[in-house]
C-alpha atoms as a PDB file:
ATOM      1  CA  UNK A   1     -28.167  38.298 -85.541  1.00  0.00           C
ATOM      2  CA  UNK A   2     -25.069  39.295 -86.465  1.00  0.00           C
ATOM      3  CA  UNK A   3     -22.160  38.986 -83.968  1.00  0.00           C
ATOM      4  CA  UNK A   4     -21.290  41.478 -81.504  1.00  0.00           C
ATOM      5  CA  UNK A   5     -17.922  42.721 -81.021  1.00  0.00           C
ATOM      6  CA  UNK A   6     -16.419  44.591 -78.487  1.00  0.00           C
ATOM      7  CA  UNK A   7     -15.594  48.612 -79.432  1.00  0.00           C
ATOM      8  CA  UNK A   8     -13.031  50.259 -78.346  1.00  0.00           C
ATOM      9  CA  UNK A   9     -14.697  54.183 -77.629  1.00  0.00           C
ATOM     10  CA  UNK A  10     -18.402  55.278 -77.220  1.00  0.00           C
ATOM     11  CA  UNK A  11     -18.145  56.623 -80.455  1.00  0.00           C
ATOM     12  CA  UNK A  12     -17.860  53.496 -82.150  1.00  0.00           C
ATOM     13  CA  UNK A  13     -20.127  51.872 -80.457  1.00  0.00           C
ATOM     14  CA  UNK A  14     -22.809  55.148 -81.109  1.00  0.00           C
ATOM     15  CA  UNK A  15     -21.657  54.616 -84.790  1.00  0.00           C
ATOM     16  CA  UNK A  16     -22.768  51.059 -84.637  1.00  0.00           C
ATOM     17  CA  UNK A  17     -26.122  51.944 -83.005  1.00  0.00           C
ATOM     18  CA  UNK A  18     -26.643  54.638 -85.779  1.00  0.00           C
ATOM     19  CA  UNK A  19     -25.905  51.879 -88.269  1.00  0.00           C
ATOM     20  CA  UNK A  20     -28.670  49.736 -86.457  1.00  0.00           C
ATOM     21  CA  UNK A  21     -30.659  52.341 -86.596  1.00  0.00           C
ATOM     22  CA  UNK A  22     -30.649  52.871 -89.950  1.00  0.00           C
ATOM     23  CA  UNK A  23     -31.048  48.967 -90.744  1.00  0.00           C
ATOM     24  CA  UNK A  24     -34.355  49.292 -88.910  1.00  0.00           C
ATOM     25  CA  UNK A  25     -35.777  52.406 -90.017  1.00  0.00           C
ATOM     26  CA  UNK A  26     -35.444  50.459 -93.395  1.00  0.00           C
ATOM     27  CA  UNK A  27     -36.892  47.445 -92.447  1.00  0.00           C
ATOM     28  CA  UNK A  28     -39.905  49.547 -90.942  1.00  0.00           C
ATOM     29  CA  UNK A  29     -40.698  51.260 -94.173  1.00  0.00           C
ATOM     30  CA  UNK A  30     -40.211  47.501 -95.585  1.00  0.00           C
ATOM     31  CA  UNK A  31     -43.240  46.208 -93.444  1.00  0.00           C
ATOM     32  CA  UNK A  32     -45.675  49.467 -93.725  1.00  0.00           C
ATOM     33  CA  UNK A  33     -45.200  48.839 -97.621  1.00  0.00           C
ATOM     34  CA  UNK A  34     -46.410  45.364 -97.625  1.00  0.00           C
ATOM     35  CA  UNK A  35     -49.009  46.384 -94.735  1.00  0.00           C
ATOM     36  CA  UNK A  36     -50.501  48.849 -96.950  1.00  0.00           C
ATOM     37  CA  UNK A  37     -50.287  46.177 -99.748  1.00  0.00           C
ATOM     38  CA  UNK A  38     -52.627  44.011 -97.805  1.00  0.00           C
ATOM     39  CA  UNK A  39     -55.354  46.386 -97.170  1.00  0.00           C
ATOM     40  CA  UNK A  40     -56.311  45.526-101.094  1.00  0.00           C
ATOM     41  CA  UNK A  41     -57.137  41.857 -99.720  1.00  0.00           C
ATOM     42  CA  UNK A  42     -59.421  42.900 -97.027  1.00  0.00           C
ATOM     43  CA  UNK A  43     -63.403  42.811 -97.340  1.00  0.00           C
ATOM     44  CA  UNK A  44     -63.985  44.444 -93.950  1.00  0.00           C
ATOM     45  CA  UNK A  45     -63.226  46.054 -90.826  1.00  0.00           C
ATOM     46  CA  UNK A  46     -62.928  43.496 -88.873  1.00  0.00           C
ATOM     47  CA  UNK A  47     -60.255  42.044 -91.748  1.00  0.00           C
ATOM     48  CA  UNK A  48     -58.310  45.027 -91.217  1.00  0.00           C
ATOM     49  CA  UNK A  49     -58.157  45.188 -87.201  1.00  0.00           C
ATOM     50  CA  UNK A  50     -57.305  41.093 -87.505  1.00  0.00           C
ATOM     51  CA  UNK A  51     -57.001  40.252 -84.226  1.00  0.00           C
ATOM     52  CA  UNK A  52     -56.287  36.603 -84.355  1.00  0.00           C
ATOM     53  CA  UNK A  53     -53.495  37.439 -86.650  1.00  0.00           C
ATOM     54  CA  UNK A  54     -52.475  40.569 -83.991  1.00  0.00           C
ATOM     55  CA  UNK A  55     -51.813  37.508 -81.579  1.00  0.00           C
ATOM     56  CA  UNK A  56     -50.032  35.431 -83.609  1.00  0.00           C
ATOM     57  CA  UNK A  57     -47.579  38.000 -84.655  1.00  0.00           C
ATOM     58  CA  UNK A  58     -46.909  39.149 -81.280  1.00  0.00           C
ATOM     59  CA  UNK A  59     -46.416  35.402 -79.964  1.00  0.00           C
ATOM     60  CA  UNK A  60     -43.653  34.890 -82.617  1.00  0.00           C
ATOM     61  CA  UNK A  61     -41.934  38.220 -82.032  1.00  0.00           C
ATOM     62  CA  UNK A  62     -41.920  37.019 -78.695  1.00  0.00           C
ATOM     63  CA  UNK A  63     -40.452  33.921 -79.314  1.00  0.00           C
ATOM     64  CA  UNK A  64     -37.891  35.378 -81.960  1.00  0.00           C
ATOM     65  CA  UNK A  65     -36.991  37.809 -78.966  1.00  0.00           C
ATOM     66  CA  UNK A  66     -36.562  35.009 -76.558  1.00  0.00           C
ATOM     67  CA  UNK A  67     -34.153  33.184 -79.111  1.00  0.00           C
ATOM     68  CA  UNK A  68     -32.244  36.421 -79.609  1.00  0.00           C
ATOM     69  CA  UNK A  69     -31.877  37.463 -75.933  1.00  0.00           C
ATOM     70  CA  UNK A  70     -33.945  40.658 -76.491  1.00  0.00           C
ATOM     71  CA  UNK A  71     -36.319  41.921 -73.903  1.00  0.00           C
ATOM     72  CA  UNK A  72     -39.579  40.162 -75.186  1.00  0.00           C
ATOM     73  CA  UNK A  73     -41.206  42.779 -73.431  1.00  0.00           C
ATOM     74  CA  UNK A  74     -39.830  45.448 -74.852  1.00  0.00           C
ATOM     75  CA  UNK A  75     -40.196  43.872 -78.656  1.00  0.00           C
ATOM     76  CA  UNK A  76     -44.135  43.160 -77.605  1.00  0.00           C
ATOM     77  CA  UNK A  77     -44.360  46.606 -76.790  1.00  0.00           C
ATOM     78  CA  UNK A  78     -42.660  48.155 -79.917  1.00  0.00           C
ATOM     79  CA  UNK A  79     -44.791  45.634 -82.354  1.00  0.00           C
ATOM     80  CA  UNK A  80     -47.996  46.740 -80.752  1.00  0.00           C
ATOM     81  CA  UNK A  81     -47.185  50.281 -81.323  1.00  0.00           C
ATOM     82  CA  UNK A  82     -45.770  49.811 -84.999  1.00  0.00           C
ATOM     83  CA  UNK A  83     -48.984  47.235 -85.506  1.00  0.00           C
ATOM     84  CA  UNK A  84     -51.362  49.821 -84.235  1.00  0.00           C
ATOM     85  CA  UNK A  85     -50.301  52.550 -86.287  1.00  0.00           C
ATOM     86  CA  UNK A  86     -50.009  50.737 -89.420  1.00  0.00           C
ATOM     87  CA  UNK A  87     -53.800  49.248 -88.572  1.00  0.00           C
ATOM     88  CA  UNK A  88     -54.745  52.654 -88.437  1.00  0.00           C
ATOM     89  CA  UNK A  89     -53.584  53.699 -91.831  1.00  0.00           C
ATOM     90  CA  UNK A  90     -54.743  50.831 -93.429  1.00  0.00           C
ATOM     91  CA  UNK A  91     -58.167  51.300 -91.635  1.00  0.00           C
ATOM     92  CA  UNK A  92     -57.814  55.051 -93.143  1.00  0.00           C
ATOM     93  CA  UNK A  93     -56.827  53.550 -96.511  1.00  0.00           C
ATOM     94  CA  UNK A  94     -60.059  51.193 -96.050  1.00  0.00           C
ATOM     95  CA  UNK A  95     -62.787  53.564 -95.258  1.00  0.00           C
ATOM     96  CA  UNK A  96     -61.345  55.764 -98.436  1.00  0.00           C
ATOM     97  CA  UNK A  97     -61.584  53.138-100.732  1.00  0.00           C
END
């Protein structure tokens, strides 16, 4: 994490959010390209909806949370969404093959 610094106006610091923003809108298209990479790998359903490996992402976004002083409940709660909508496209992607 980079450092944080103290602004001087509530403009700068919504110009530093935006920035965020940005960073992480990137990093989200980032994932669903190697998500939808993966569905190439997978033999079945159940490959796709990977539950085991659900769990372990969402106990080491937890922990990375915990480490960063982010709400691990909030970053559990924004994976699941992100992980459920990719699973459905790749299930999508799957069915279509």
């Amino acid at each position: 994490m980079e450092p944080i610094h103290a602004c001087d106006s509530l403009n700068e610091v919504r110009t530093n959010i935006d920035r965020i923003d940005a960073r992480m809108v990137d990093l989200i298209a980032e994932r669903g390209a190697y998500v939808a990479q993966a569905a190439q790998f997978k033999k079945n359903a159940d490959d796709v909806k990977a539950s085991s490996r659900v769990d372990a992402v969402i106990a080491k976004v937890r922990g990375l949370a915990e480490a960063s002083h982010a709400d691990p409940d909030l970053v559990e709660a924004v994976w699941r969404t992100m992980i459920t909508h990719f699973t459905n496209a790749e299930m999508t992607d799957f069915m279509h093959r």
